[in-house]
C-alpha atoms as a PDB file:
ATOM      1  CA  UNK A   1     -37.336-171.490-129.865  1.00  0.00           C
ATOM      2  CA  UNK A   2     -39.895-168.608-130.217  1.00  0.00           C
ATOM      3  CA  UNK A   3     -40.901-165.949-127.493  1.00  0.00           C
ATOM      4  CA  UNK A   4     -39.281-166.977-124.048  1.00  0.00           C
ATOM      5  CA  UNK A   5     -43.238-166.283-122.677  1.00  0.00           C
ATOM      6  CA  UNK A   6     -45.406-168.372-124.430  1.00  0.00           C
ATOM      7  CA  UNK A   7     -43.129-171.461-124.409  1.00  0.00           C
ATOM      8  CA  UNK A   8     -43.224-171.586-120.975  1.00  0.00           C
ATOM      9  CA  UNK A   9     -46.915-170.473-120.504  1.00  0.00           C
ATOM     10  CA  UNK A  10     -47.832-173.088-123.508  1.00  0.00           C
ATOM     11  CA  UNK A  11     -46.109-175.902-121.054  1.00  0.00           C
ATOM     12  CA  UNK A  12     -47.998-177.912-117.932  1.00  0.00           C
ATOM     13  CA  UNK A  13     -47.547-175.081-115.886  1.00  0.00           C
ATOM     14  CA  UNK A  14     -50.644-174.241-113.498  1.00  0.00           C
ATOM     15  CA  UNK A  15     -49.429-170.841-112.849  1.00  0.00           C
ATOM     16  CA  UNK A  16     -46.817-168.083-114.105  1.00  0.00           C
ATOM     17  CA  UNK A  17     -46.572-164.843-112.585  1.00  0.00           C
ATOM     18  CA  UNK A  18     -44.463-162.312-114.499  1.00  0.00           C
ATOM     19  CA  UNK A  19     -45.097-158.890-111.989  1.00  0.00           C
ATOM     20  CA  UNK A  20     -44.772-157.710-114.890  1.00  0.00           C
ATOM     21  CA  UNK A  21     -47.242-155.139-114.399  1.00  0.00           C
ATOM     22  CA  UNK A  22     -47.156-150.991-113.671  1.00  0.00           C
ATOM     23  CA  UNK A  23     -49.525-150.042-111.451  1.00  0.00           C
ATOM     24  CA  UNK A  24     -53.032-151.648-109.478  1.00  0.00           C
ATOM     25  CA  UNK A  25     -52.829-154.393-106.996  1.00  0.00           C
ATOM     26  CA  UNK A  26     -53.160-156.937-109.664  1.00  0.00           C
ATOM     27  CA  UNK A  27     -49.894-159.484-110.232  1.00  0.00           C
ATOM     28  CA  UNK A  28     -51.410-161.167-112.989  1.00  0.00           C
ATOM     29  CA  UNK A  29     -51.360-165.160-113.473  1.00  0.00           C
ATOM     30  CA  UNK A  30     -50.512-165.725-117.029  1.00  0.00           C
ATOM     31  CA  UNK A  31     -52.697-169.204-116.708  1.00  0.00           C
ATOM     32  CA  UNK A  32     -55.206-166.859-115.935  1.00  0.00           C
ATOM     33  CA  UNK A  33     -55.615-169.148-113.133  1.00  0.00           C
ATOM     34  CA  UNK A  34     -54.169-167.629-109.537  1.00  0.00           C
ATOM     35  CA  UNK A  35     -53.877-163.886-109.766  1.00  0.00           C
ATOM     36  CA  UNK A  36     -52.378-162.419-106.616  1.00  0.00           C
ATOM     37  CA  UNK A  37     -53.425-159.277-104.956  1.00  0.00           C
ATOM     38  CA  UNK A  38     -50.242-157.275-103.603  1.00  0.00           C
ATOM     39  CA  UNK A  39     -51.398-156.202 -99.758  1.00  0.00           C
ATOM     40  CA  UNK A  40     -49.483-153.625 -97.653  1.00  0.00           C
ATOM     41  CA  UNK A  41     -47.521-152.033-100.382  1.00  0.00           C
ATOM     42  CA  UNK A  42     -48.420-148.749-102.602  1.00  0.00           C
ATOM     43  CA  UNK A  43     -49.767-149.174-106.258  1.00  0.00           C
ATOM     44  CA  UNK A  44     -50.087-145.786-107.384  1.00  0.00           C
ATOM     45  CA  UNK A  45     -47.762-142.678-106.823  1.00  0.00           C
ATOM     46  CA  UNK A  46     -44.320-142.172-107.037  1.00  0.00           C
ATOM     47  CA  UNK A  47     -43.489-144.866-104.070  1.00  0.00           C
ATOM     48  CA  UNK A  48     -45.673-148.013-105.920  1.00  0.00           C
ATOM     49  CA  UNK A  49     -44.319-150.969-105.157  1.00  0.00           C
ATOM     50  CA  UNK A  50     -43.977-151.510-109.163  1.00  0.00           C
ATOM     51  CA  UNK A  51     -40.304-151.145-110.013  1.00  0.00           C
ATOM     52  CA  UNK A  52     -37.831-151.786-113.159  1.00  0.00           C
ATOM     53  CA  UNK A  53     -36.816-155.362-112.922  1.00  0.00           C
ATOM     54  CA  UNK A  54     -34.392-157.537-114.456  1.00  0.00           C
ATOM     55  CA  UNK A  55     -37.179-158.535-117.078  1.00  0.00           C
ATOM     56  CA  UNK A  56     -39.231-155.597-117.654  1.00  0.00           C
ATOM     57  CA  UNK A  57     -40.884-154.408-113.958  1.00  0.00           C
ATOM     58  CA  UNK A  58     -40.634-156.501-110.626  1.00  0.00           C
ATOM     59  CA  UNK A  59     -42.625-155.648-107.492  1.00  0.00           C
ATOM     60  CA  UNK A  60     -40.263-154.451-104.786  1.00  0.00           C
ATOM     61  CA  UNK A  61     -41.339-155.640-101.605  1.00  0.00           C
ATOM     62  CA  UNK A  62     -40.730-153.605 -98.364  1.00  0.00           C
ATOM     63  CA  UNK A  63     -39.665-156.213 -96.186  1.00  0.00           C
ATOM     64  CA  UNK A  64     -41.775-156.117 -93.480  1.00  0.00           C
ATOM     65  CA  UNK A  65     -45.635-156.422 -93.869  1.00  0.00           C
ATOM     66  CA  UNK A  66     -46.162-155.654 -97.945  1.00  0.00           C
ATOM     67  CA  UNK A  67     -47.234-159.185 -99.606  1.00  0.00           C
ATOM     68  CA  UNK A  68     -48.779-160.613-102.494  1.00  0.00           C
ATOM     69  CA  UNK A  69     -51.429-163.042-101.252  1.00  0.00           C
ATOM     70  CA  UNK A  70     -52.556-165.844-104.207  1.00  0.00           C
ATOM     71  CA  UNK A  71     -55.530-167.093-101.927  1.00  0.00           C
ATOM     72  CA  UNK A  72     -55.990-170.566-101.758  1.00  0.00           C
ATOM     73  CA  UNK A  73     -53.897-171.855-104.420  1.00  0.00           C
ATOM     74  CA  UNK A  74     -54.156-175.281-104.397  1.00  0.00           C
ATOM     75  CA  UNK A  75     -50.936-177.179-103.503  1.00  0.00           C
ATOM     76  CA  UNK A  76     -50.730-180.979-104.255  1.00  0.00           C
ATOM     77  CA  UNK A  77     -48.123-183.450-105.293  1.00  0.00           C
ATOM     78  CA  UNK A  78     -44.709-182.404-106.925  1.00  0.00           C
ATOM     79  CA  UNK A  79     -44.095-178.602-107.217  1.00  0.00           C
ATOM     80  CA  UNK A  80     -41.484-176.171-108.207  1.00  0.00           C
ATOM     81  CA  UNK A  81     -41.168-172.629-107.710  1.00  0.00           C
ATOM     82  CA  UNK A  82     -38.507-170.654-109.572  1.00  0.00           C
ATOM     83  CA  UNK A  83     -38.167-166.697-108.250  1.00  0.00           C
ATOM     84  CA  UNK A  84     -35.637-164.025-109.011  1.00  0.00           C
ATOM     85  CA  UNK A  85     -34.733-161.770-105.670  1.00  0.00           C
ATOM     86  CA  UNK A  86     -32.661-158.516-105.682  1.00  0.00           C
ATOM     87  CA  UNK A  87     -31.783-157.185-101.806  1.00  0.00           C
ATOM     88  CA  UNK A  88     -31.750-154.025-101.359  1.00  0.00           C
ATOM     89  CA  UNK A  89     -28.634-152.349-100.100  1.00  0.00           C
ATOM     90  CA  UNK A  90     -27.735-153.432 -96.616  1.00  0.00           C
ATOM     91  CA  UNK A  91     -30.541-156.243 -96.612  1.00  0.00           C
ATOM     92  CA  UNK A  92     -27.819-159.194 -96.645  1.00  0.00           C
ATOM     93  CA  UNK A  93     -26.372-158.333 -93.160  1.00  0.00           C
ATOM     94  CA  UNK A  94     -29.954-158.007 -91.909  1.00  0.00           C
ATOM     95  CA  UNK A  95     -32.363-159.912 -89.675  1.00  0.00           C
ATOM     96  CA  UNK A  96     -34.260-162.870 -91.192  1.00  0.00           C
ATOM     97  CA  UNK A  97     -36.211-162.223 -94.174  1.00  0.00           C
ATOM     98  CA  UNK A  98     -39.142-164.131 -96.003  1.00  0.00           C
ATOM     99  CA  UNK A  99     -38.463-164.598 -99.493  1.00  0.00           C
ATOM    100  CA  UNK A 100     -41.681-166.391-100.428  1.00  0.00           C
ATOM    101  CA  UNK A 101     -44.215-168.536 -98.445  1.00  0.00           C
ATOM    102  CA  UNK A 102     -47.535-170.057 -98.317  1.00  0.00           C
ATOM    103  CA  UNK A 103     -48.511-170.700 -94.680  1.00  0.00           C
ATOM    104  CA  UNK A 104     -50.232-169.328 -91.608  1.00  0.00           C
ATOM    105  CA  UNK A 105     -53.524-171.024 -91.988  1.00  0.00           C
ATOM    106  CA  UNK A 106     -53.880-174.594 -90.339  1.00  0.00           C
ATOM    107  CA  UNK A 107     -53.624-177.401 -93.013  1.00  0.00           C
ATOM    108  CA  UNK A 108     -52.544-174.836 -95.457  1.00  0.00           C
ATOM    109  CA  UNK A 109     -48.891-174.621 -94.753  1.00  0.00           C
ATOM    110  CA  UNK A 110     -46.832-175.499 -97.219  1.00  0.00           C
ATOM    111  CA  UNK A 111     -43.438-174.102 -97.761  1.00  0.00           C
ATOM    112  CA  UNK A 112     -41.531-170.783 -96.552  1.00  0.00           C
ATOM    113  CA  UNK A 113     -38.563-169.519 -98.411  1.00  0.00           C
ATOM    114  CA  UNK A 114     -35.702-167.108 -96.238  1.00  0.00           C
ATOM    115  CA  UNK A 115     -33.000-165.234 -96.245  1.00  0.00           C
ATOM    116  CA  UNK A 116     -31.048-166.156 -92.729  1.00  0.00           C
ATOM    117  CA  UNK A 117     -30.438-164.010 -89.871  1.00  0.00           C
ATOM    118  CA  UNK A 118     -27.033-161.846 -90.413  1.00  0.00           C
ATOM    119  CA  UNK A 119     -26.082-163.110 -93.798  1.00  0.00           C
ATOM    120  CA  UNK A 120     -27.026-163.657 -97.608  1.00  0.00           C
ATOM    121  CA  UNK A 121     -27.597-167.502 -96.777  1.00  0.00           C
ATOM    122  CA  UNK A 122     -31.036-169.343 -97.318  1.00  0.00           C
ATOM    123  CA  UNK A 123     -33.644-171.799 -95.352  1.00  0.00           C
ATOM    124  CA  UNK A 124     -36.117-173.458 -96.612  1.00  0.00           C
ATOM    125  CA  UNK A 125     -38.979-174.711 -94.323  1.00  0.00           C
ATOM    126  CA  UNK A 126     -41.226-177.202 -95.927  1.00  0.00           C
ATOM    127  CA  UNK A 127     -44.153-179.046 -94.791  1.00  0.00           C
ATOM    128  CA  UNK A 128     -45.405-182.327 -96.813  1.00  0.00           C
ATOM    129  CA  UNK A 129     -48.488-182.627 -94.582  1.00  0.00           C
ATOM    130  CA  UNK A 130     -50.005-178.989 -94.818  1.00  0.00           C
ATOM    131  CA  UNK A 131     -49.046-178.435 -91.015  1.00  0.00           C
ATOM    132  CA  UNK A 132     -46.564-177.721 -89.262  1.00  0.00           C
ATOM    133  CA  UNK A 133     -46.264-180.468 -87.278  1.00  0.00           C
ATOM    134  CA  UNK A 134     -43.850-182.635 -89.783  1.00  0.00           C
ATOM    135  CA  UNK A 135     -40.955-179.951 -90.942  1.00  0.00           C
ATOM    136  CA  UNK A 136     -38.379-180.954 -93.493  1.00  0.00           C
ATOM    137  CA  UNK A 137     -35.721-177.983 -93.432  1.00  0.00           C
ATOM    138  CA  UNK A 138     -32.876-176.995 -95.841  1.00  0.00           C
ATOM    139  CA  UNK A 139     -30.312-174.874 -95.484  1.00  0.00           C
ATOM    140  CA  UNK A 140     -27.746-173.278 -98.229  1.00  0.00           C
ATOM    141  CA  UNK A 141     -24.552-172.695 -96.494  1.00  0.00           C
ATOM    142  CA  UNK A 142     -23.318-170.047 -98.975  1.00  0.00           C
ATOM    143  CA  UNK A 143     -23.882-166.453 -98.775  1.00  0.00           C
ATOM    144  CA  UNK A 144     -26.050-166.592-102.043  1.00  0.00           C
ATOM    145  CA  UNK A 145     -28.000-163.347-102.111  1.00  0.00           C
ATOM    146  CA  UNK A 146     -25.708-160.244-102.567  1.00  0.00           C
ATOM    147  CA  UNK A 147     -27.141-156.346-101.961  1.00  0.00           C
ATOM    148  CA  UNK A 148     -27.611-154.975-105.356  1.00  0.00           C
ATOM    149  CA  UNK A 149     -27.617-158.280-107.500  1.00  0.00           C
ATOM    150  CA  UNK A 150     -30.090-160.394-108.940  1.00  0.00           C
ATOM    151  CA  UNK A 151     -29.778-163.860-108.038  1.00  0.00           C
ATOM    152  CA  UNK A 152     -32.279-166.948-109.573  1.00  0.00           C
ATOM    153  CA  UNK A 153     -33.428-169.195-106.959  1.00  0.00           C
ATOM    154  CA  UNK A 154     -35.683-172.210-107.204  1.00  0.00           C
ATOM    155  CA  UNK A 155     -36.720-175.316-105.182  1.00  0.00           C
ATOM    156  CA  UNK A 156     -38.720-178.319-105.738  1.00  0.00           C
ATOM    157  CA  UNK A 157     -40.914-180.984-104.289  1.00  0.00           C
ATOM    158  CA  UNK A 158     -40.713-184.743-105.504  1.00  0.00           C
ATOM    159  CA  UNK A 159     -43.766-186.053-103.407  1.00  0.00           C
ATOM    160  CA  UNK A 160     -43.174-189.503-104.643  1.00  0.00           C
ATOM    161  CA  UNK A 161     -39.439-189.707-102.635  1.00  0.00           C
ATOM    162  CA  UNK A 162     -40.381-187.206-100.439  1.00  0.00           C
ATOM    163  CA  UNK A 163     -37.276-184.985-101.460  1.00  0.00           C
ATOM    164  CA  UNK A 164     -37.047-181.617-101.133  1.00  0.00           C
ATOM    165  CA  UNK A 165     -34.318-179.287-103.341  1.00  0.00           C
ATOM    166  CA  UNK A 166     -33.170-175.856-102.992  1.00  0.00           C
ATOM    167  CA  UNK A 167     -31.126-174.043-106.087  1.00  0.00           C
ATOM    168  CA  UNK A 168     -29.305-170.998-106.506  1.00  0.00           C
END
């Protein structure tokens, strides 16, 4: 009951990120814990990466080099990540796409979220020990992602089974 917002920033929840905001390089942390600097993508002017989203504004990402980068955020244990993605038009059919990810640094990889090659499927690339030595991968079969349509997805990391889930 209440506001949507503050029940789920009043939870344990180390971080929330609404990209809620309109303009600046700021997506704000609502823990006021990991803000994220978007990188590669314009914040001012008619082409800002700040768009209307499906709750108030979403950044639109351009697909190739235009990021938001959280810094170190601290990884550790069980995690979930929840994330609501809208392709653009003929983005389905395209290449492979990341979604969301936190690697490229040794001992610092964690987890990388994508749209597969030629369809609207997904992958999921995980790795428990920071590297990328020891891969766990998931795949969802199903052409989930649609051009033009919101679609919820989330995963999650039980570090005590060492079990991996992917949800759309």
């Amino acid at each position: 009951s209440g506001d949507w917002s503050s029940d789920v920033c009043s939870s344990d929840l180390r971080s929330h990120w609404k990209f809620n905001e309109s303009k600046y390089a700021e997506a704000r942390d609502e823990k006021a814990r990991n803000s994220g600097t978007l990188l590669a993508l314009p914040v001012v002017g008619e082409d800002k990466a700040w768009h209307s989203g499906l709750f108030g504004n979403a950044v639109h990402l351009d697909g190739e080099d235009g990021r938001v980068n959280f810094g170190a955020l601290q990884l550790d244990g069980n995690l979930t990540f929840s994330l609501w993605v809208k392709p653009d038009d003929n983005t389905t059919s395209a290449g492979e796409m990341e979604l969301l990810s936190k690697r490229g640094i040794a001992t610092m990889n964690h987890f990388r979220l994508f749209k597969r090659d030629g369809n609207g499927s997904l992958g999921l690339q995980f790795f428990p020990d920071g590297n990328a030595s020891d891969t766990q991968i998931v795949f969802f079969e199903e052409e989930v992602l649609q051009d033009g349509n919101w679609t919820h997805l989330a995963f999650s990391y039980d570090n005590r089974m060492g079990t991996i889930r992917l949800y759309a």
